[in-house]
PDB file of N, CA and C in Angstrom:
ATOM      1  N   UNK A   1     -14.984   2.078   8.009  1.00  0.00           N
ATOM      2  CA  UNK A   1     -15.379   0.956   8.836  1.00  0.00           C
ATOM      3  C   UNK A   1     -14.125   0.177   9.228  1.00  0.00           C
ATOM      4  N   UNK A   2     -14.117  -0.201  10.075  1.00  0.00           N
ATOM      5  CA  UNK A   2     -13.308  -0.716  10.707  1.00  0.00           C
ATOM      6  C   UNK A   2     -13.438  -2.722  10.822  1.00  0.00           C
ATOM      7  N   UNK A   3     -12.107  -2.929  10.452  1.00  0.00           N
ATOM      8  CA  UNK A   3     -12.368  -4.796  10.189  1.00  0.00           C
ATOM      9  C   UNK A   3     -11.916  -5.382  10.715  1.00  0.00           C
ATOM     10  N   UNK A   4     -12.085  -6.438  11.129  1.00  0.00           N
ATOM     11  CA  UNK A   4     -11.069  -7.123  12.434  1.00  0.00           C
ATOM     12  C   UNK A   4      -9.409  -7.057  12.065  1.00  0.00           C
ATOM     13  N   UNK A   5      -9.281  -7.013  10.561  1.00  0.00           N
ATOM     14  CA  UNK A   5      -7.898  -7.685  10.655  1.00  0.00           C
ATOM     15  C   UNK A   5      -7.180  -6.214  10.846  1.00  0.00           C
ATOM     16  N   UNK A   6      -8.319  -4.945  10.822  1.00  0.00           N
ATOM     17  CA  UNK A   6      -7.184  -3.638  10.977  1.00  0.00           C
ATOM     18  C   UNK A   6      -7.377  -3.719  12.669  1.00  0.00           C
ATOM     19  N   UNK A   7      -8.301  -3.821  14.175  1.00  0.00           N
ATOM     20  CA  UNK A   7      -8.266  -4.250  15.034  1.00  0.00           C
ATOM     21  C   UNK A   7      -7.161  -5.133  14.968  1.00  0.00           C
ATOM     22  N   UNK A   8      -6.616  -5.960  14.606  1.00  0.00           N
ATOM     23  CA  UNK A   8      -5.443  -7.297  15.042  1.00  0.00           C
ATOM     24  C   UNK A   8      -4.284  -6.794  14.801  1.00  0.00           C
ATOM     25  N   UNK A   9      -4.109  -5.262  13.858  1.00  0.00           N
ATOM     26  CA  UNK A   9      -2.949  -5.194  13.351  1.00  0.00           C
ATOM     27  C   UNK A   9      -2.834  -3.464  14.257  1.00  0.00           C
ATOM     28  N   UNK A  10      -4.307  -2.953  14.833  1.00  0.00           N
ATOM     29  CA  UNK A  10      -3.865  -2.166  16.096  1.00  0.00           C
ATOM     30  C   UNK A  10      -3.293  -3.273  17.448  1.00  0.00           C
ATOM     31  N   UNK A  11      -4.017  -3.952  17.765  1.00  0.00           N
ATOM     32  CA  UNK A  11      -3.260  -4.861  18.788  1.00  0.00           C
ATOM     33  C   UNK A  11      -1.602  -5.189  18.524  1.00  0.00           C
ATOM     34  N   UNK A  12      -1.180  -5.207  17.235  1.00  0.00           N
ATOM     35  CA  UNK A  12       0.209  -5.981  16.835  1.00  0.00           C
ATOM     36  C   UNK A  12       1.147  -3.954  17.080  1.00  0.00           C
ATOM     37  N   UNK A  13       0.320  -2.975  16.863  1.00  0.00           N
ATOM     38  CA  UNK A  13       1.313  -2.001  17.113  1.00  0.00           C
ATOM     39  C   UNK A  13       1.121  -1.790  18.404  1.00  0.00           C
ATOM     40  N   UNK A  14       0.096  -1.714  19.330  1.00  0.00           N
ATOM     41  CA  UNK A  14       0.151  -1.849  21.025  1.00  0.00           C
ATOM     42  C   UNK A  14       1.679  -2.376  21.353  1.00  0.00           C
ATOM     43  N   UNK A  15       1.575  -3.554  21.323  1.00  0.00           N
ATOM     44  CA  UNK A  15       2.545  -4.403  21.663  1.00  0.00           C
ATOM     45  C   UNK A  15       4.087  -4.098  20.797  1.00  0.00           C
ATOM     46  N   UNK A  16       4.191  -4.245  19.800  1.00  0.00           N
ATOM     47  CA  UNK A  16       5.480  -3.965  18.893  1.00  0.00           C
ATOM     48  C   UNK A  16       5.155  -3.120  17.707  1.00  0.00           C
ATOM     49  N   UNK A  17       5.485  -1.862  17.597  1.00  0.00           N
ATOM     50  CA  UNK A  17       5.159  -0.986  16.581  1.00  0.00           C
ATOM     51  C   UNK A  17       5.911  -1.557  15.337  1.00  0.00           C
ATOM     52  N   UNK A  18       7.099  -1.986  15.259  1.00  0.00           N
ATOM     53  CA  UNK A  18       7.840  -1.891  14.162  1.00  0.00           C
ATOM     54  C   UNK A  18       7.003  -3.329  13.481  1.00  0.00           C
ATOM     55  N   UNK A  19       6.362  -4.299  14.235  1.00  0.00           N
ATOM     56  CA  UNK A  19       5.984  -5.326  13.428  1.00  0.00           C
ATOM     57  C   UNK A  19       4.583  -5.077  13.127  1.00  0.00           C
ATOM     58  N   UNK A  20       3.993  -3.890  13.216  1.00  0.00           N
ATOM     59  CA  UNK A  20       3.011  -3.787  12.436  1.00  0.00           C
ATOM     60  C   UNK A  20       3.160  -2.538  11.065  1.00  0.00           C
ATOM     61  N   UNK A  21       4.172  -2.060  11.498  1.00  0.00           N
ATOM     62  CA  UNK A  21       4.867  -1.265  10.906  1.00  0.00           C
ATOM     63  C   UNK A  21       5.594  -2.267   9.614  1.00  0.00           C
ATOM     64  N   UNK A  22       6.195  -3.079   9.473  1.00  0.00           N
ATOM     65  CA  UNK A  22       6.833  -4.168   8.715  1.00  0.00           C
ATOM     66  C   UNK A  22       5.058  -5.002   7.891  1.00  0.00           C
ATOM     67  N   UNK A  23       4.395  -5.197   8.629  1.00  0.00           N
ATOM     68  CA  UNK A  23       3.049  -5.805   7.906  1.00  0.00           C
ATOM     69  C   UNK A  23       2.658  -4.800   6.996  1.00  0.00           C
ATOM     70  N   UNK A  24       2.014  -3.429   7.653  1.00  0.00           N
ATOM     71  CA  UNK A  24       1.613  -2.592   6.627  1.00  0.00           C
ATOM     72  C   UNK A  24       2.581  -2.297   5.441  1.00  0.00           C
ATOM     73  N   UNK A  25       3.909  -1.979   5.925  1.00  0.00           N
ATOM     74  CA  UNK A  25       4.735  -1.507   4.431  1.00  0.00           C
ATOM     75  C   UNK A  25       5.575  -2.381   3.652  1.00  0.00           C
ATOM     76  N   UNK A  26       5.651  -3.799   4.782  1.00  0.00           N
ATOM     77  CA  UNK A  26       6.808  -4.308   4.049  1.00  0.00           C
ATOM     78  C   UNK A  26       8.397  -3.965   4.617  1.00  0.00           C
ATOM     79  N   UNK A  27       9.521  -4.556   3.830  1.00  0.00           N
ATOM     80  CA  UNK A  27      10.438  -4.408   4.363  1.00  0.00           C
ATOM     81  C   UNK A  27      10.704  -2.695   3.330  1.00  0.00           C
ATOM     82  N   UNK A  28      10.313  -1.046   4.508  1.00  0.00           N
ATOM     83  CA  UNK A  28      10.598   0.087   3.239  1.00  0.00           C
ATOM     84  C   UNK A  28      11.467   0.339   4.406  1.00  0.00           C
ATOM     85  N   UNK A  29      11.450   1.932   3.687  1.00  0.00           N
ATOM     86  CA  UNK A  29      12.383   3.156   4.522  1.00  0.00           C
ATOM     87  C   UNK A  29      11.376   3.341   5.881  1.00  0.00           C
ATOM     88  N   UNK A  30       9.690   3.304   6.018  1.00  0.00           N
ATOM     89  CA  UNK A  30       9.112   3.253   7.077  1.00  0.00           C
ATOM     90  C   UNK A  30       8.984   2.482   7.998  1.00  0.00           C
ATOM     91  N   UNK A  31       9.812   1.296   7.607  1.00  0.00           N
ATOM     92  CA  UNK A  31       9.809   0.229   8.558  1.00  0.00           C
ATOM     93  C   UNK A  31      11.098   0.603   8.971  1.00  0.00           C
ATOM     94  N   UNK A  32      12.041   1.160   8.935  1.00  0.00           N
ATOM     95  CA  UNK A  32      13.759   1.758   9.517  1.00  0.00           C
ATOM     96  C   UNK A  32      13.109   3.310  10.435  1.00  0.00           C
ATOM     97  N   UNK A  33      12.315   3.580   9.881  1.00  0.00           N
ATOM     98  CA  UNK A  33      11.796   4.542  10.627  1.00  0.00           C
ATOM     99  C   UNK A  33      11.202   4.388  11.998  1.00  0.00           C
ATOM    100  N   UNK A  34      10.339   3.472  11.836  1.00  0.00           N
ATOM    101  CA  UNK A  34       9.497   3.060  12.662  1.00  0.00           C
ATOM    102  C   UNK A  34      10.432   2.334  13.582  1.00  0.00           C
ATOM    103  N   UNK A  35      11.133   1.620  13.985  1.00  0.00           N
ATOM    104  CA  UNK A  35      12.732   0.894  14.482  1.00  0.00           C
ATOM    105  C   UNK A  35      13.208   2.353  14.989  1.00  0.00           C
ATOM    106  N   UNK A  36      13.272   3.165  14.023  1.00  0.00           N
ATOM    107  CA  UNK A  36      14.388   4.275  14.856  1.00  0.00           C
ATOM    108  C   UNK A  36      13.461   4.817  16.063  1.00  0.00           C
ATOM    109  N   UNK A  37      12.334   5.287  15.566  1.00  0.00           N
ATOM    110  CA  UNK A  37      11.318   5.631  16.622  1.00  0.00           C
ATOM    111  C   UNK A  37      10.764   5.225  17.979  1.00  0.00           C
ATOM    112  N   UNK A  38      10.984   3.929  17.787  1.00  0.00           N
ATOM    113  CA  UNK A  38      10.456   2.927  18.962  1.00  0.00           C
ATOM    114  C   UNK A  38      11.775   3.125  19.893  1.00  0.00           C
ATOM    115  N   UNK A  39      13.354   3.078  18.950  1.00  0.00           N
ATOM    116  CA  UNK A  39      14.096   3.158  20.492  1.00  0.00           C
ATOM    117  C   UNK A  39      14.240   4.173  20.890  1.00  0.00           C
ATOM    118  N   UNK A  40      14.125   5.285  19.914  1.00  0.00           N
ATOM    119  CA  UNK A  40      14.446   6.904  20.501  1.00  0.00           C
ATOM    120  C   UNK A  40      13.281   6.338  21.921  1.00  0.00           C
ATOM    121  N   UNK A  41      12.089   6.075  21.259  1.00  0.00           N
ATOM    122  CA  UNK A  41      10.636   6.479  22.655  1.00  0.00           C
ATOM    123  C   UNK A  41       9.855   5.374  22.402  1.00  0.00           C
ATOM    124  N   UNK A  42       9.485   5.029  22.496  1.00  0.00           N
ATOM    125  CA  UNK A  42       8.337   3.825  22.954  1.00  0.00           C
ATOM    126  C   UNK A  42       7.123   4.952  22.120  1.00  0.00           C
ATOM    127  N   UNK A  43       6.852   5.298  22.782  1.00  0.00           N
ATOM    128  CA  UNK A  43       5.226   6.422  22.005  1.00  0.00           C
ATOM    129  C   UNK A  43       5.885   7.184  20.820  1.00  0.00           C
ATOM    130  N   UNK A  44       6.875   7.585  20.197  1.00  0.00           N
ATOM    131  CA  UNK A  44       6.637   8.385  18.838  1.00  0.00           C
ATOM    132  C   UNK A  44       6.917   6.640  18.062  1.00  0.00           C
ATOM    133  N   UNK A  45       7.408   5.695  17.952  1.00  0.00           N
ATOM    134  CA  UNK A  45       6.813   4.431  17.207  1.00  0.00           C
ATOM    135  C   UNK A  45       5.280   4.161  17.327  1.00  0.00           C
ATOM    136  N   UNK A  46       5.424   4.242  18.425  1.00  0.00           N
ATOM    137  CA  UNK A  46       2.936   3.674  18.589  1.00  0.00           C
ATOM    138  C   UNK A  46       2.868   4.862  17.561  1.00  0.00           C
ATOM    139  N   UNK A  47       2.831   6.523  17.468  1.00  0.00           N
ATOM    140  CA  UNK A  47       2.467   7.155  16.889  1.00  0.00           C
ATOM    141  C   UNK A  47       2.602   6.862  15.446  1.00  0.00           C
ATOM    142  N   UNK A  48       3.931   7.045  14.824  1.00  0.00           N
ATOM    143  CA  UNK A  48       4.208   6.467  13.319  1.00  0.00           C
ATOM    144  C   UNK A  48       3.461   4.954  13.133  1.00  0.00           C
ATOM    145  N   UNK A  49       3.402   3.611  14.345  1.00  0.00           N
ATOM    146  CA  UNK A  49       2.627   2.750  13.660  1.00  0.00           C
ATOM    147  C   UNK A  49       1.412   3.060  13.155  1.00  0.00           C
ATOM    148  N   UNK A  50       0.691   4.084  14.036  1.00  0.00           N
ATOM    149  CA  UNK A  50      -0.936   4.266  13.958  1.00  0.00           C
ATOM    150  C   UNK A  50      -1.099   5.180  12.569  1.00  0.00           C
ATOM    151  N   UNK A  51      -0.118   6.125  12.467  1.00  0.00           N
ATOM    152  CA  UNK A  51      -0.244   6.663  11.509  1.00  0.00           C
ATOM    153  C   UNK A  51      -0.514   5.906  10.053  1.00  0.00           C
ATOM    154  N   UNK A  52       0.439   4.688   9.920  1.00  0.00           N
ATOM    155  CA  UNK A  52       1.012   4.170   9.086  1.00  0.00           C
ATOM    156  C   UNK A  52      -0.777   2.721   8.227  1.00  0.00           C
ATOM    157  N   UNK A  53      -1.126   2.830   9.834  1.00  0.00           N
ATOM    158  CA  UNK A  53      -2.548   1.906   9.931  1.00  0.00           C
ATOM    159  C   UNK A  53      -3.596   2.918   8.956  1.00  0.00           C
ATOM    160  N   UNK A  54      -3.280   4.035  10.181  1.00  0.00           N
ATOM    161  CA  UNK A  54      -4.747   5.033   9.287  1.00  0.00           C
ATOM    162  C   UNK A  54      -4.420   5.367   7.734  1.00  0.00           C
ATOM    163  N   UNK A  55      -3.824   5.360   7.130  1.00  0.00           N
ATOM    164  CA  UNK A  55      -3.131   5.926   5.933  1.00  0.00           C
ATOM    165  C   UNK A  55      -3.756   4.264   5.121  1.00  0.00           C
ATOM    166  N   UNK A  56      -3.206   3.390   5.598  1.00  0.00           N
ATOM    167  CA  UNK A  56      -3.399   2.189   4.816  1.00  0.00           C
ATOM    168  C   UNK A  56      -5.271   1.796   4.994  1.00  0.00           C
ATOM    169  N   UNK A  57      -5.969   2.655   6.195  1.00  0.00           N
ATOM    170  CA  UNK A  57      -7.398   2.509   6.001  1.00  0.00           C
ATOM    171  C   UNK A  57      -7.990   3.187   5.032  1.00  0.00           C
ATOM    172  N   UNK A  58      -7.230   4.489   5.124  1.00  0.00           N
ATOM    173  CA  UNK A  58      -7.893   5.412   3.719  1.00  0.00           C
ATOM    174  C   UNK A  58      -7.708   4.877   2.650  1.00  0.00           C
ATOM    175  N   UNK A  59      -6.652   4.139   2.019  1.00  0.00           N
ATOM    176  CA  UNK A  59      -6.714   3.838   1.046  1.00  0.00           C
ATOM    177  C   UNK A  59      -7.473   2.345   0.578  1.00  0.00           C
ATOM    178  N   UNK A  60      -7.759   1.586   1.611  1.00  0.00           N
ATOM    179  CA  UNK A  60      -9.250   0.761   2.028  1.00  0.00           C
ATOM    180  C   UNK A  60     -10.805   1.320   1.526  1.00  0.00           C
ATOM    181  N   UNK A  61     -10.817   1.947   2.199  1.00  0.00           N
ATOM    182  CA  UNK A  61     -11.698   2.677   1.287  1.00  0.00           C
ATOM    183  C   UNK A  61     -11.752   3.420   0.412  1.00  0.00           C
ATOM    184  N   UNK A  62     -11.004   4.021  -0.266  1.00  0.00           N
ATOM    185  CA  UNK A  62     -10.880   4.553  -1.528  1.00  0.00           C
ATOM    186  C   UNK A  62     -10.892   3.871  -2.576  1.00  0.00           C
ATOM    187  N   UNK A  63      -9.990   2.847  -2.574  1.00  0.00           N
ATOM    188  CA  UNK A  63      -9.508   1.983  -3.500  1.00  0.00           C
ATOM    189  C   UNK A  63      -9.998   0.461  -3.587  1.00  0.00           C
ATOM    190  N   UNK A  64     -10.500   0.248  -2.351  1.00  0.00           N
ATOM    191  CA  UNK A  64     -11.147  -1.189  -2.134  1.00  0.00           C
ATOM    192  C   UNK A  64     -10.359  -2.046  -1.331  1.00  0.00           C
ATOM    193  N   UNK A  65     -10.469  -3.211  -1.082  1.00  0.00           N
ATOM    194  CA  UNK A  65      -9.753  -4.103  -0.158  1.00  0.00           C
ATOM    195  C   UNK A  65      -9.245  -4.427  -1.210  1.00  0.00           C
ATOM    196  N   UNK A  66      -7.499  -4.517  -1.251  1.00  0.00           N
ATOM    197  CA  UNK A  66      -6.232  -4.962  -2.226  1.00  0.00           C
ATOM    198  C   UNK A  66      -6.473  -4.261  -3.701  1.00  0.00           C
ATOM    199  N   UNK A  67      -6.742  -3.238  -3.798  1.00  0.00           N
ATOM    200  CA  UNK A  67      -7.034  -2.243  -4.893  1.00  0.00           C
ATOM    201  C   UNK A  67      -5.865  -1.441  -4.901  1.00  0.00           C
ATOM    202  N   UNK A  68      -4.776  -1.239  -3.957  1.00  0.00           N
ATOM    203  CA  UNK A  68      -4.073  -0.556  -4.082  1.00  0.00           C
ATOM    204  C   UNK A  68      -2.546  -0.987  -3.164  1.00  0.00           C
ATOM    205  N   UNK A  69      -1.254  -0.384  -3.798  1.00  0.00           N
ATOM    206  CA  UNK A  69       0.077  -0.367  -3.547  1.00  0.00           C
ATOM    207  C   UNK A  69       0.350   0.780  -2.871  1.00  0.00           C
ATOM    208  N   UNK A  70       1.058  -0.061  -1.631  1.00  0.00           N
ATOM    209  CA  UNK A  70       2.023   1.118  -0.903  1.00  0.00           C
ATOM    210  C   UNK A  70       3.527   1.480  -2.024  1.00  0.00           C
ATOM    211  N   UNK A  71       3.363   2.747  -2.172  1.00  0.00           N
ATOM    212  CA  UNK A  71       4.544   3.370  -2.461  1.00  0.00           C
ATOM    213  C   UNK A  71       5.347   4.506  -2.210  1.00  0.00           C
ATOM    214  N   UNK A  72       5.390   3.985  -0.575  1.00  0.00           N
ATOM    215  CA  UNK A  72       6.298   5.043   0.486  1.00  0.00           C
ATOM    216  C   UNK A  72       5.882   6.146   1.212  1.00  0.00           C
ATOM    217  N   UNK A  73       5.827   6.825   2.068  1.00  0.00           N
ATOM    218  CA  UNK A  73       5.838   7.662   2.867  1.00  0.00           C
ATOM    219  C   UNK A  73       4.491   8.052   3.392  1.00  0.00           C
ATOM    220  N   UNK A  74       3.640   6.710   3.472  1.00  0.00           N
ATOM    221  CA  UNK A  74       2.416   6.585   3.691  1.00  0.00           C
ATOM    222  C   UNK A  74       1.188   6.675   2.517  1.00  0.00           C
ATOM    223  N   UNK A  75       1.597   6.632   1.362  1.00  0.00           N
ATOM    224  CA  UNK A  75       0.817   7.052   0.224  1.00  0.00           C
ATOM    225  C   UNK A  75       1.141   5.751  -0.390  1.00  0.00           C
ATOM    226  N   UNK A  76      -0.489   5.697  -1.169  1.00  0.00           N
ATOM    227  CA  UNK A  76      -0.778   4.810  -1.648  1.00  0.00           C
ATOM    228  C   UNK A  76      -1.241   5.072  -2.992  1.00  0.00           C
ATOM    229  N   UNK A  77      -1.072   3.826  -3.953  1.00  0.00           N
ATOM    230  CA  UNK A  77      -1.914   4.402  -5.735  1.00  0.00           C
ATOM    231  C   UNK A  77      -2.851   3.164  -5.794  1.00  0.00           C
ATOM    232  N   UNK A  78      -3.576   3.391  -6.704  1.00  0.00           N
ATOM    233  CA  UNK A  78      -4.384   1.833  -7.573  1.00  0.00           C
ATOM    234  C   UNK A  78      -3.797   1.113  -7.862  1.00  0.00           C
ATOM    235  N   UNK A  79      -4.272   0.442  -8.162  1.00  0.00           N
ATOM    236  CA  UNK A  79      -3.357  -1.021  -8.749  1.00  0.00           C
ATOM    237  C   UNK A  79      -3.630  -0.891 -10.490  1.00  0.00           C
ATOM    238  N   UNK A  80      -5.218  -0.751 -10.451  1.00  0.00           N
ATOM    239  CA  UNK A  80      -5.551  -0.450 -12.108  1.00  0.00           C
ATOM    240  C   UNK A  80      -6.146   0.845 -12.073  1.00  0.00           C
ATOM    241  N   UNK A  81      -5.164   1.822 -12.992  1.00  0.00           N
ATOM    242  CA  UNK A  81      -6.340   2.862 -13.788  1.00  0.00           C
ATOM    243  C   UNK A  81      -7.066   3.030 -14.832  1.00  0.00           C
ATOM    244  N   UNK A  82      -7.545   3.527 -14.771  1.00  0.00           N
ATOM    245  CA  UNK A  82      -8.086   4.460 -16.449  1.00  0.00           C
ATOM    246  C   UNK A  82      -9.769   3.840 -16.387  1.00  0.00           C
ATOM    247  N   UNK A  83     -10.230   3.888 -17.730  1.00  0.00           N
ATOM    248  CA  UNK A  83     -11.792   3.914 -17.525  1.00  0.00           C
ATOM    249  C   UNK A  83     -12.350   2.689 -17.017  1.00  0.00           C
ATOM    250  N   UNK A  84     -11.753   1.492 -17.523  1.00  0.00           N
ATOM    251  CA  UNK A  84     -12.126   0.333 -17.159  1.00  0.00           C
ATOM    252  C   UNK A  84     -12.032  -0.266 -15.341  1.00  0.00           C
ATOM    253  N   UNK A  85     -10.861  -0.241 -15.575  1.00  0.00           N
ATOM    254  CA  UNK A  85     -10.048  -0.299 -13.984  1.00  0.00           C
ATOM    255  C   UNK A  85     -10.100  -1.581 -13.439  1.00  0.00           C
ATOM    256  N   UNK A  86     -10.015  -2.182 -14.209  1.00  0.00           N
ATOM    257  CA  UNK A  86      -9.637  -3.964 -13.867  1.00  0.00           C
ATOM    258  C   UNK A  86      -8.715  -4.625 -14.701  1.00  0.00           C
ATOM    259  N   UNK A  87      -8.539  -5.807 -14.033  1.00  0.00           N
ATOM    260  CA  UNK A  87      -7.657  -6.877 -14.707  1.00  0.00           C
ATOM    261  C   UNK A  87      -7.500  -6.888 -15.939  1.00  0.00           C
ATOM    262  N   UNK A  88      -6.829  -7.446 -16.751  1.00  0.00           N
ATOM    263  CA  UNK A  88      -7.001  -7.606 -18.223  1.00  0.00           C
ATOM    264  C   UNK A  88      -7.243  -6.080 -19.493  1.00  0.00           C
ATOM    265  N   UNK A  89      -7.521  -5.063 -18.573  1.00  0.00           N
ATOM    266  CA  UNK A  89      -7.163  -3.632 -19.474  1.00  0.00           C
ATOM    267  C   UNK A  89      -6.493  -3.198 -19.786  1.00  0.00           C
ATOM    268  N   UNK A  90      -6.266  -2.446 -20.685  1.00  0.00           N
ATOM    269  CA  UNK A  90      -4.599  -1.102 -20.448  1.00  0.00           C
ATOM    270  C   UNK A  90      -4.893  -0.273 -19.546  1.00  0.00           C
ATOM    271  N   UNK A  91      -4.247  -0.307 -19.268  1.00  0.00           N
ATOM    272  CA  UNK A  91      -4.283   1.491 -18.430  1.00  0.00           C
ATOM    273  C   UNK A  91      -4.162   2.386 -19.145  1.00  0.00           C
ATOM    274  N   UNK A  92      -5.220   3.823 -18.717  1.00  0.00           N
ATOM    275  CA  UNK A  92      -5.316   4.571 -19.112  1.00  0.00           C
ATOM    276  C   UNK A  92      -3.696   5.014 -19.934  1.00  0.00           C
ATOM    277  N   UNK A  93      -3.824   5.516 -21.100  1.00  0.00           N
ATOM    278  CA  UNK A  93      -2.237   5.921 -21.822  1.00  0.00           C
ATOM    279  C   UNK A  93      -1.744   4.698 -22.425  1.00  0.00           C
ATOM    280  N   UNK A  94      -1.886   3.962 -21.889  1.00  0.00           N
ATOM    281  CA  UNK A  94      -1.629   2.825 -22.658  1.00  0.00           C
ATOM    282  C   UNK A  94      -1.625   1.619 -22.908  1.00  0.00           C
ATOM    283  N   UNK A  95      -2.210   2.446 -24.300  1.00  0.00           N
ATOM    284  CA  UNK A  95      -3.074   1.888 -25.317  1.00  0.00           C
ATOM    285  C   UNK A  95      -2.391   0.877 -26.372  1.00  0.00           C
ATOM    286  N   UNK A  96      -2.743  -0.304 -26.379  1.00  0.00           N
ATOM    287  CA  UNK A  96      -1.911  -1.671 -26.979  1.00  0.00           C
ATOM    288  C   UNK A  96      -1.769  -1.692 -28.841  1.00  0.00           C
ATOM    289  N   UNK A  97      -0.897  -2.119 -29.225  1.00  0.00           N
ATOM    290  CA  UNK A  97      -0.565  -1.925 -30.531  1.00  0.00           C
ATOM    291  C   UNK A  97      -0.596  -3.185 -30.927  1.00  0.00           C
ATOM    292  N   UNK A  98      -1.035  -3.134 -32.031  1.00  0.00           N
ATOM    293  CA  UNK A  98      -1.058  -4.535 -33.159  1.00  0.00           C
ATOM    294  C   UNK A  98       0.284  -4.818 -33.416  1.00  0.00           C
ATOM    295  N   UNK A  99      -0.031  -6.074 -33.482  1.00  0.00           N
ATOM    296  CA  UNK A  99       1.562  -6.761 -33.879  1.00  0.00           C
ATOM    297  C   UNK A  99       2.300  -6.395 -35.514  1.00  0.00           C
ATOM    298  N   UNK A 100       3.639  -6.061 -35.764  1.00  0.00           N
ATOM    299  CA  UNK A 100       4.203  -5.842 -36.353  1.00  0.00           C
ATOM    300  C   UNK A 100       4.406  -7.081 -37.369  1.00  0.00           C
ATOM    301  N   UNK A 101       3.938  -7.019 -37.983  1.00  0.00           N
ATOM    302  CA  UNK A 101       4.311  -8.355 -39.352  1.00  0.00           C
ATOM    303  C   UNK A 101       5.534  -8.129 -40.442  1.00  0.00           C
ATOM    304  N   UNK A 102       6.055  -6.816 -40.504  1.00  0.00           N
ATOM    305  CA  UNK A 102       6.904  -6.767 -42.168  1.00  0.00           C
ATOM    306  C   UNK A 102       6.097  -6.663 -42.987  1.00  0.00           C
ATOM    307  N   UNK A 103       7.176  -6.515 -44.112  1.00  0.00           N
ATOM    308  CA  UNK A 103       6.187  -6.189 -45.600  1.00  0.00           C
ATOM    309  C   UNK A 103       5.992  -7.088 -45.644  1.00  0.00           C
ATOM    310  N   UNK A 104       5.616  -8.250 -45.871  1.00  0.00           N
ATOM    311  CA  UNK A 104       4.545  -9.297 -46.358  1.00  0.00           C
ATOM    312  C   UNK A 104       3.086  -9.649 -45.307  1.00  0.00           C
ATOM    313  N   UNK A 105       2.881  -8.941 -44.757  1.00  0.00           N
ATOM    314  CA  UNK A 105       1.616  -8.726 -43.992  1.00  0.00           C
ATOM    315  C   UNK A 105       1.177  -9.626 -43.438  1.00  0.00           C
ATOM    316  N   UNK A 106       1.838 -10.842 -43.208  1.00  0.00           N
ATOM    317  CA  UNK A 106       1.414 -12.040 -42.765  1.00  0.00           C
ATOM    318  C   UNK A 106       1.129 -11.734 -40.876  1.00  0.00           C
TER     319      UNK A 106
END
């Protein structure tokens, strides 16, 4: 499904790819990309912005609205794993240890 603010942020690559390109990733290596692209051609930047949109929708729905981190080359992870998958858990693997007291067990 489609939400206004991904509509506002196709309108923002219409007009300037690299600044919707810079919204979705941040300051990465795809935002230097997206810059190189736009001056080589005007259309392979629209292309890498749109790409860069659809990639960040899939992971919209997969993961939820702010469920998940860009970490480069259009791929995205969770924010929380493992069984629980929220705030305040471990993540799967790891698993929290009791505090260390010394021999006097205090």
């Amino acid at each position: 499904m489609v939400k206004s603010s991904d509509v506002l942020l196709i309108l923002v690559a219409i007009l300037f790819p690299p600044a919707a390109a810079a919204i979705v990733t941040g300051c990465s290596c795809d935002l230097l990309i997206n810059i190189l692209l736009t001056i080589l051609g005007y259309l392979p930047g629209h292309i890498h912005a749109f790409w860069l949109i659809y990639k960040k929708m899939q992971a919209e729905e997969r993961y939820g609205n702010g469920g998940f981190q860009y970490v480069g080359s259009g791929q995205y992870e969770p924010l929380y794993s493992g069984s629980h998958g929220g705030p305040g858990y471990p993540q799967q693997g790891h698993a929290q240890q009791a505090p260390y007291y010394g021999a006097t067990g205090q």
